[in-house]
Protein backbone atom coordinates (compact mmCIF):
# COMPACT_ATOMS: atom_id res chain seq x y z
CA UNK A 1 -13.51 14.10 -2.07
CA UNK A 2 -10.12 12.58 -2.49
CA UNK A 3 -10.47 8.81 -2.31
CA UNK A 4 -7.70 5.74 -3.02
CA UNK A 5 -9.64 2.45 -3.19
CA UNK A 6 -7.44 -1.07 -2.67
CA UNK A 7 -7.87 -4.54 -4.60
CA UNK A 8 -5.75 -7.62 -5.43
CA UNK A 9 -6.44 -8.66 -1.48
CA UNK A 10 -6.99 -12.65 -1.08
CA UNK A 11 -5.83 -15.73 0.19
CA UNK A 12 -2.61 -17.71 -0.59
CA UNK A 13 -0.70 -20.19 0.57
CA UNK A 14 2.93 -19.52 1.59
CA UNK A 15 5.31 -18.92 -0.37
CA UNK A 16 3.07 -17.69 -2.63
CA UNK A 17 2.84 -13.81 -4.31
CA UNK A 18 -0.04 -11.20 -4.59
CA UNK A 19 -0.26 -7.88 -6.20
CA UNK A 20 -2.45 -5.04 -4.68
CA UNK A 21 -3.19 -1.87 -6.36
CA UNK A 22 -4.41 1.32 -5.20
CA UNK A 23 -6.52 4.01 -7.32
CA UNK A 24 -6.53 7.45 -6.16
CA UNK A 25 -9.15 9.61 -7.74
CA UNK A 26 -10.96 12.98 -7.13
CA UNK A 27 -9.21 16.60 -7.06
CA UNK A 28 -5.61 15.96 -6.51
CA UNK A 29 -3.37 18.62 -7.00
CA UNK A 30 -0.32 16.68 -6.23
CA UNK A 31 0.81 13.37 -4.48
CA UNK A 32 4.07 13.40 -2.72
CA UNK A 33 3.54 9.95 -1.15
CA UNK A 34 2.26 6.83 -1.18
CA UNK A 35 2.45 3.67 1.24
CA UNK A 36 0.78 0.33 2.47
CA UNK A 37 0.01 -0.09 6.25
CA UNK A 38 -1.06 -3.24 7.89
CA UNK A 39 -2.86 -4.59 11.00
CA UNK A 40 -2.69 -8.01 12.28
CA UNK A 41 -5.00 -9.25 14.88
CA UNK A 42 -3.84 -8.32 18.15
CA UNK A 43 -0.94 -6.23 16.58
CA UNK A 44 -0.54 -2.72 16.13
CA UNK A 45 -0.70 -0.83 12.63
CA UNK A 46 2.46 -0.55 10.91
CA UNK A 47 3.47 1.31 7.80
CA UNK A 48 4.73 -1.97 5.20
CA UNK A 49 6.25 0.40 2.72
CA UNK A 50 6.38 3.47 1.04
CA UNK A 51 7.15 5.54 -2.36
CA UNK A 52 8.13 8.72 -2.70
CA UNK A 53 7.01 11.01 -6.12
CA UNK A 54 10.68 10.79 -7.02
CA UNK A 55 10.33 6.89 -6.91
CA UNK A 56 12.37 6.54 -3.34
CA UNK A 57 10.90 3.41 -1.19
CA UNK A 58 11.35 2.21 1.72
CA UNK A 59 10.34 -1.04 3.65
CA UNK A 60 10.05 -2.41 6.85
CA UNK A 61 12.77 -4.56 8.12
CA UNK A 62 10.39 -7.79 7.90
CA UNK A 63 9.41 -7.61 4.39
CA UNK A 64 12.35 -6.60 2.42
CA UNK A 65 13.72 -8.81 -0.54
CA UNK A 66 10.07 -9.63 -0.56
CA UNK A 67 7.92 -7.02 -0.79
CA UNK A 68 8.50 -4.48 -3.72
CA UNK A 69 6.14 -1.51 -4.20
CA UNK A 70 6.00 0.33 -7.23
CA UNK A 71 3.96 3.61 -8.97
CA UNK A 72 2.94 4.07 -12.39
CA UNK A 73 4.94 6.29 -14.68
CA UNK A 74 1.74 9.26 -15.98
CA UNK A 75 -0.28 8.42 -12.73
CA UNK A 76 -0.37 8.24 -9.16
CA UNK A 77 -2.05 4.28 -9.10
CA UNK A 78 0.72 2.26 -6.78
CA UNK A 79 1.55 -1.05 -6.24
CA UNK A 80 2.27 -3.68 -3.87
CA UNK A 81 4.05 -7.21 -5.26
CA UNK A 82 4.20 -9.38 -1.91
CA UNK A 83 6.27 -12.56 -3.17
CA UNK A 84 7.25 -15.32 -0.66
CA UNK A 85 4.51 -14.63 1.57
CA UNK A 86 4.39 -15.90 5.27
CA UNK A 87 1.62 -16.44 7.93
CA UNK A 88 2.59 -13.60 9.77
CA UNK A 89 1.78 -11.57 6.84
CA UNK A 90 -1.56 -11.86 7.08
CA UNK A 91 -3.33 -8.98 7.82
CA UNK A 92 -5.80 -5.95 6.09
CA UNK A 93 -3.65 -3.77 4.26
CA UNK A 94 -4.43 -0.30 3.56
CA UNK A 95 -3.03 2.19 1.37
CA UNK A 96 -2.15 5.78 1.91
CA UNK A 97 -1.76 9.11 -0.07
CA UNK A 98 -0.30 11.92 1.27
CA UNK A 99 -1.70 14.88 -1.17
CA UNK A 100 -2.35 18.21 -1.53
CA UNK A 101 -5.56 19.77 -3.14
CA UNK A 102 -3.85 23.02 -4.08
CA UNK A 103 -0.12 24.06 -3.65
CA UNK A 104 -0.39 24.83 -0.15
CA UNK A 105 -3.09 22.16 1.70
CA UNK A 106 -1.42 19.17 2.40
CA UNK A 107 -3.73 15.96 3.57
CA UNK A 108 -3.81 11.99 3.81
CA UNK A 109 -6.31 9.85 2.68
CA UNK A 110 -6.63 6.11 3.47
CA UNK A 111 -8.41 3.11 1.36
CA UNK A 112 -10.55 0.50 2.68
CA UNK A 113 -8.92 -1.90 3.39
CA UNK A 114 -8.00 -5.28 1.42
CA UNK A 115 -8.01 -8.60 3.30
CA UNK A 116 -4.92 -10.81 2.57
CA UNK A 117 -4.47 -13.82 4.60
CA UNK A 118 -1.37 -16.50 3.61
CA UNK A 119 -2.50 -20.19 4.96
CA UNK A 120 -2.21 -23.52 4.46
């Protein structure tokens, strides 16, 4: 099986940074991309950020200048570096992979989850 497994999760106070990281492993073919989603108590799921093979990202609107995520150069492990952190960013954060097994079965595969909560 394809897994990606989170860490780096943890508390902090705010304005304070963490770094996650997420592993993929098992029989990947390819990754074409790779994110962080959130959920909040009481809030929906929403996709933080992205990365694209070609080393595109994107963010959403409430963690830019912040947030910066980033991929290793000879493998697919990706990175989150949350600086200036806020209460509302509390939440578990998972990370995605959108891969394909062979050149022509494309699937997602989702960690865990890693707790990060940002209190005084």
């Amino acid at each position: 099986q394809v897994q990606v497994v989170e860490s780096g999760g943890g508390l902090v106070q705010p304005g304070g940074s963490l770094r996650l990281s997420c592993a993929p492993s098992g029989n990947i073919f390819s990754i074409a991309t790779m994110g962080w989603y959130r959920q909040a108590p009481g809030k929906q799921r929403e996709l933080v950020a992205h990365i694209t093979s070609g080393g595109v990202a994107n963010y959403v609107d409430s963690v830019k200048g912040r947030f910066t995520i980033s991929r290793e150069d000879d493998s697919n492990t990706v990175y989150l570096q949350m600086n200036s952190l806020k209460p509302e960013d509390t939440a578990v954060y998972y990370c995605t992979a959108d891969f394909y097994i062979d050149s022509y079965s494309p699937s997602t595969a989702w960690g865990q989850g890693t707790q990060v909560t940002v209190s005084s």
